[in-house]
Protein backbone atom coordinates (compact mmCIF):
# COMPACT_ATOMS: atom_id res chain seq x y z
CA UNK A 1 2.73 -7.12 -17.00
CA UNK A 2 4.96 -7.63 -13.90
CA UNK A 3 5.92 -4.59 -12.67
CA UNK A 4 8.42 -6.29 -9.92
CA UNK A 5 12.22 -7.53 -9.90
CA UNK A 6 12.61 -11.32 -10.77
CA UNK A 7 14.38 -10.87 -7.48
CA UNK A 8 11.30 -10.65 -5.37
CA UNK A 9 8.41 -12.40 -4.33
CA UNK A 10 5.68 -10.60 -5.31
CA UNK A 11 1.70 -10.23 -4.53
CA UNK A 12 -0.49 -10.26 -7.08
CA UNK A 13 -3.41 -8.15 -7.32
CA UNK A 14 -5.35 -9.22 -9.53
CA UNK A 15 -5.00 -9.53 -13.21
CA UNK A 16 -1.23 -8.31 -14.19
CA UNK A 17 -0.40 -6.17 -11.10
CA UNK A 18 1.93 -7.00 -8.75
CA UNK A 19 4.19 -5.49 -5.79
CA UNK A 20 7.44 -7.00 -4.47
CA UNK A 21 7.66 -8.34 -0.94
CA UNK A 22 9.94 -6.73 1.00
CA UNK A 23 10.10 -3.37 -0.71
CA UNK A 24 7.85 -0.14 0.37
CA UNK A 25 5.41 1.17 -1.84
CA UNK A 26 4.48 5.12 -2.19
CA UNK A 27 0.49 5.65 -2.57
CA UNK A 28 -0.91 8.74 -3.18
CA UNK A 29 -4.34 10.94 -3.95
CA UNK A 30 -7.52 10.58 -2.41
CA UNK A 31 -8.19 6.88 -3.00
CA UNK A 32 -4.68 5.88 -1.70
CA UNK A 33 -6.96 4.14 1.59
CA UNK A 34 -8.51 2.18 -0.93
CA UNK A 35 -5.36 0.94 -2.44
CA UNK A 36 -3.82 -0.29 0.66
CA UNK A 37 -6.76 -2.01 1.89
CA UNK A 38 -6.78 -4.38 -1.13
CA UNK A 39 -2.98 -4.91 -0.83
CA UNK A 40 -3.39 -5.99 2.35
CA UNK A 41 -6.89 -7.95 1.42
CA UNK A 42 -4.21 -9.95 -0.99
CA UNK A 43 -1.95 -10.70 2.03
CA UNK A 44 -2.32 -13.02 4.84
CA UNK A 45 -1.50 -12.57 8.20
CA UNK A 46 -1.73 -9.40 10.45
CA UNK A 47 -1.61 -6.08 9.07
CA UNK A 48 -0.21 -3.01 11.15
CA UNK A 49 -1.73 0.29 9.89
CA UNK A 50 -0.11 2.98 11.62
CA UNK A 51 -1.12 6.76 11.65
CA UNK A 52 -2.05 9.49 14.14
CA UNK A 53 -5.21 9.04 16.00
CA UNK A 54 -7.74 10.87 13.91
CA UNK A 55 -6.76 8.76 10.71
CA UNK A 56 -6.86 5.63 12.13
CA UNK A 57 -10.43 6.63 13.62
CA UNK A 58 -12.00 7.04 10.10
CA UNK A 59 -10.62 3.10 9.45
CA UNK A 60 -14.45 1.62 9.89
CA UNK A 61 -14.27 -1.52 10.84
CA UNK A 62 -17.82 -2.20 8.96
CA UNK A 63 -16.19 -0.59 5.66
CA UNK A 64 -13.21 -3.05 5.78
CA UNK A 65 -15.08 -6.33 6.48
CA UNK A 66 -15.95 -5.69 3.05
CA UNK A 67 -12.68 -6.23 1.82
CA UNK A 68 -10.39 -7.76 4.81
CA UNK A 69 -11.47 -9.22 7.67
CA UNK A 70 -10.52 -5.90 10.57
CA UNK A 71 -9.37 -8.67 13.28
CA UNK A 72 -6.13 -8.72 11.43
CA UNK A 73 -5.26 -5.31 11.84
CA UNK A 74 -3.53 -4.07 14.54
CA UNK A 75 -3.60 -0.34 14.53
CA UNK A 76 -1.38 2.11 15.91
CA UNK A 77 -1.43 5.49 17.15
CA UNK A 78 1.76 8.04 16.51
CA UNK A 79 1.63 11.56 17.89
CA UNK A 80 4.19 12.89 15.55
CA UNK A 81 5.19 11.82 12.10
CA UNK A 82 8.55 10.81 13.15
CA UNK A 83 6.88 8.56 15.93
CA UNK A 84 5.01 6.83 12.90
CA UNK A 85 8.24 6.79 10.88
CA UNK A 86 9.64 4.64 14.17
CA UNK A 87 6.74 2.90 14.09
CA UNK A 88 6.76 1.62 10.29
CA UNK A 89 10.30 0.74 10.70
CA UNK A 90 10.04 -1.42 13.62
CA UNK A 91 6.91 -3.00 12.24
CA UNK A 92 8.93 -3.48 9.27
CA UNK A 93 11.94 -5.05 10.67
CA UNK A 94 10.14 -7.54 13.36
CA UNK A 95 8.71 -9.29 10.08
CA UNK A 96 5.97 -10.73 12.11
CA UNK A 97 3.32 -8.52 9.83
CA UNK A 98 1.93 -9.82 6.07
CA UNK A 99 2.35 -5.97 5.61
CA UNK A 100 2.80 -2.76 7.53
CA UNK A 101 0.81 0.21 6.26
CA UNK A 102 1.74 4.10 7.43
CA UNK A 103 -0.29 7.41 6.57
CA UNK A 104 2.72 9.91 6.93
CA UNK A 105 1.73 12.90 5.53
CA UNK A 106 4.67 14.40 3.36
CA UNK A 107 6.55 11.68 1.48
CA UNK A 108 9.56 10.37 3.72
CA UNK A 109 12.91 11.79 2.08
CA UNK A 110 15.60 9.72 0.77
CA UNK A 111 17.09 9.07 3.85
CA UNK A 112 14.57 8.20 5.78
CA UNK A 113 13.03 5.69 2.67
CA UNK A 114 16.27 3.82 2.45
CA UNK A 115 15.93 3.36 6.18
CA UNK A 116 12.27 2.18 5.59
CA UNK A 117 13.35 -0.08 2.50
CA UNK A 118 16.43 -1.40 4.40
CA UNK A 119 13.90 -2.78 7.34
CA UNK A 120 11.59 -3.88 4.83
CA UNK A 121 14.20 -6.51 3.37
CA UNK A 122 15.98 -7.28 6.94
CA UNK A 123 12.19 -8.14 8.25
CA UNK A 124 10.62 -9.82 4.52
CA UNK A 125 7.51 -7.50 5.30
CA UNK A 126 5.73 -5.58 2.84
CA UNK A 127 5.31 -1.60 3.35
CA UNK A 128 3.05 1.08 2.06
CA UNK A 129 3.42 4.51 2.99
CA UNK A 130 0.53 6.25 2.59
CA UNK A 131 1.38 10.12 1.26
CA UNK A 132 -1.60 12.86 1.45
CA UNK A 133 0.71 15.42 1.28
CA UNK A 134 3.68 16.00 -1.34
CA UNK A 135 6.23 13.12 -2.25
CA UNK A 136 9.77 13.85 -2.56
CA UNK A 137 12.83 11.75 -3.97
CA UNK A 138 12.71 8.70 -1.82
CA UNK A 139 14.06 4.92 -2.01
CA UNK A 140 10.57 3.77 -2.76
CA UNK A 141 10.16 0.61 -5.33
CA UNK A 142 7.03 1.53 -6.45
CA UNK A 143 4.89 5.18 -6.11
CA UNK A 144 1.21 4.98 -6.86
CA UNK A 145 -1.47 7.42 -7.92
CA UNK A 146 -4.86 6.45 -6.67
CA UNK A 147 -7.91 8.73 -7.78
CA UNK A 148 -12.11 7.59 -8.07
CA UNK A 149 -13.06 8.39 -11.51
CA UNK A 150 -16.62 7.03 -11.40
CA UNK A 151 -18.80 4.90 -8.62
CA UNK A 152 -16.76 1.99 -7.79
CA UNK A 153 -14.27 2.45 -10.24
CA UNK A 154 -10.69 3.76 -9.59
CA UNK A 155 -7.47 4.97 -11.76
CA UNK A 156 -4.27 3.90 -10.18
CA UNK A 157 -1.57 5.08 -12.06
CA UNK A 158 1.81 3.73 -11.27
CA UNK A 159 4.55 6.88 -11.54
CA UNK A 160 7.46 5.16 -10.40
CA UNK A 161 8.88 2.23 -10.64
CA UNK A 162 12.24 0.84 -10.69
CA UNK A 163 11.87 -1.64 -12.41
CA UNK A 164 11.10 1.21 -15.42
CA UNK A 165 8.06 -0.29 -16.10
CA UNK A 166 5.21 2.49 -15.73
CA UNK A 167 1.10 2.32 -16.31
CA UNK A 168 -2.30 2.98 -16.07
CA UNK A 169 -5.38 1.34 -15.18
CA UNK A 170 -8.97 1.43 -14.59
CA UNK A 171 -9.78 -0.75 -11.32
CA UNK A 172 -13.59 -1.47 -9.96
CA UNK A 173 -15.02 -3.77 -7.47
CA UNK A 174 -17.77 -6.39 -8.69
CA UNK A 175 -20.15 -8.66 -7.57
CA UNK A 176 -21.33 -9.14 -4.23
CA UNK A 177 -18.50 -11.71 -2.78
CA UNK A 178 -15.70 -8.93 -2.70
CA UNK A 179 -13.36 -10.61 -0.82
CA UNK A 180 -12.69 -13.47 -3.02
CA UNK A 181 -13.02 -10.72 -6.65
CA UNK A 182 -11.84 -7.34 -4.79
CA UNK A 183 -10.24 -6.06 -7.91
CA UNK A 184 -10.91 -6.59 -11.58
CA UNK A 185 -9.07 -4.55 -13.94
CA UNK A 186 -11.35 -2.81 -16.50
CA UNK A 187 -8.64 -1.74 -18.99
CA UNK A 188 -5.16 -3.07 -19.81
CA UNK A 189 -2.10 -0.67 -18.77
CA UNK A 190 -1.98 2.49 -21.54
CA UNK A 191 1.96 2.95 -20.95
C-alpha cells in the first residue's frame, strides 16, 4: 500500500509504508520518538532533531546507535516553541538535512503547517513534527498515531492522510542486526 502522491519521492519503511519527501509528517502518542527515529534510520544524511533542552537530553545516544548511527544528528535547543517552529523551518528550507525532526508540543495550526510544508518542498527535506500535546487542523501530509502495545511491538495508526488512504499496523523490531531489519510489519493495514 503506498500511502504517498505519485508526485513524490518517497521513503520506504519497510514492507508497504512509505512517507513523501518533502512533505511534514504529524506523529503522535507516547511512541511518536520511536517513530521518528526509524524514519530517520531509513534516511541518509544528517538529521536535525530540534526541541527544548530537556527533550533533547532524554535522546540517548546509546539507545539510538541501536537504530541510527547518533553522529548524524545534529541537535538543537529552542527556548520557546516558536523558536523551534523557526528552527524546523529553516532546517527545512536549507535542504542540507535527509530530514528535520521537531518535538513542538501542541500541533502547529494551519498557518504555521503550510509555512512548515511550504519550506519542506522549497528545501526537498523531509519533516516530522513531533506532537505530545493536542493536534489541530494543520497542512500536514500525513498524521501518525504511535502507541507500544506489547514488548517491542508498536501500533502506528495512520489518521490522516491526503492521499485518503488510512491504516493500521502492528510494527516490532527483530533480530539482533536492527539497523539493517529495524521494522517488520506484523500485520497487513486493517483499513
Amino acid at each position: 500500500m503506498d500511502i504517498c502522491t505519485q508526485d513524490f519521492d518517497a521513503i520506504s519503511l519497510g514492507n508497504r509504508v512509505y512517507l513523501a519527501r518533502a512533505r511534514v509528517h504529524e506523529v503522535m502518542g507516547s511512541a511518536a520518538d520511536l517513530f521518528a527515529v526509524t524514519v530517520a534510520a531509513h534516511t541518509s544524511g544528517a538529521v536535525v532533531w530540534i526541541g527544548q533542552e530537556r527533550d533533547l537530553f532524554a535522546l540517548a545516544p546509546t539507545s539510538l546507535q541501536q537504530f541510527i548511527d547518533p553522529s548524524r544528528f545534529i541537535l538543537v535547543s529552542g527556548v520557546t516553541r516558536d523558536e523551534n517552529l523557526w528552527a524546523m523551518q529553516q532546517a527545512l528550507l536549507c535542504g542540507g538535512a535527509a530530514c528535520v525532526i521537531a518535538e513542538l508540543g501542541d500541533g502547529p495550526d494551519l498557518k504555521t503547517s503550510r509555512r512548515l510544508q511550504l519550506a519542506a518542498e522549497e528545501g526537498g527535506t523531509l519533516g516530522i513534527a513531533l506532537i505530545s500535546g493536542r493536534a489541530q487542523t494543520s497542512a500536514a501530509q500525513t498524521r501518525w498515531s504511535c502507541e507500544p502495545c506489547a514488548e517491542n511491538m508498536w501500533n502506528w495508526r495512520l489518521t490522516k492522510n491526503k492521499s485518503g488512504v488510512l491504516g493500521d499496523w502492528r510494527v516490532s523490531i527483530k533480530g539482533e542486526d536492527r539497523a539493517s531489519r529495524i521494522v517488520d510489519l506484523v500485520s497487513a493495514p486493517t483499513a
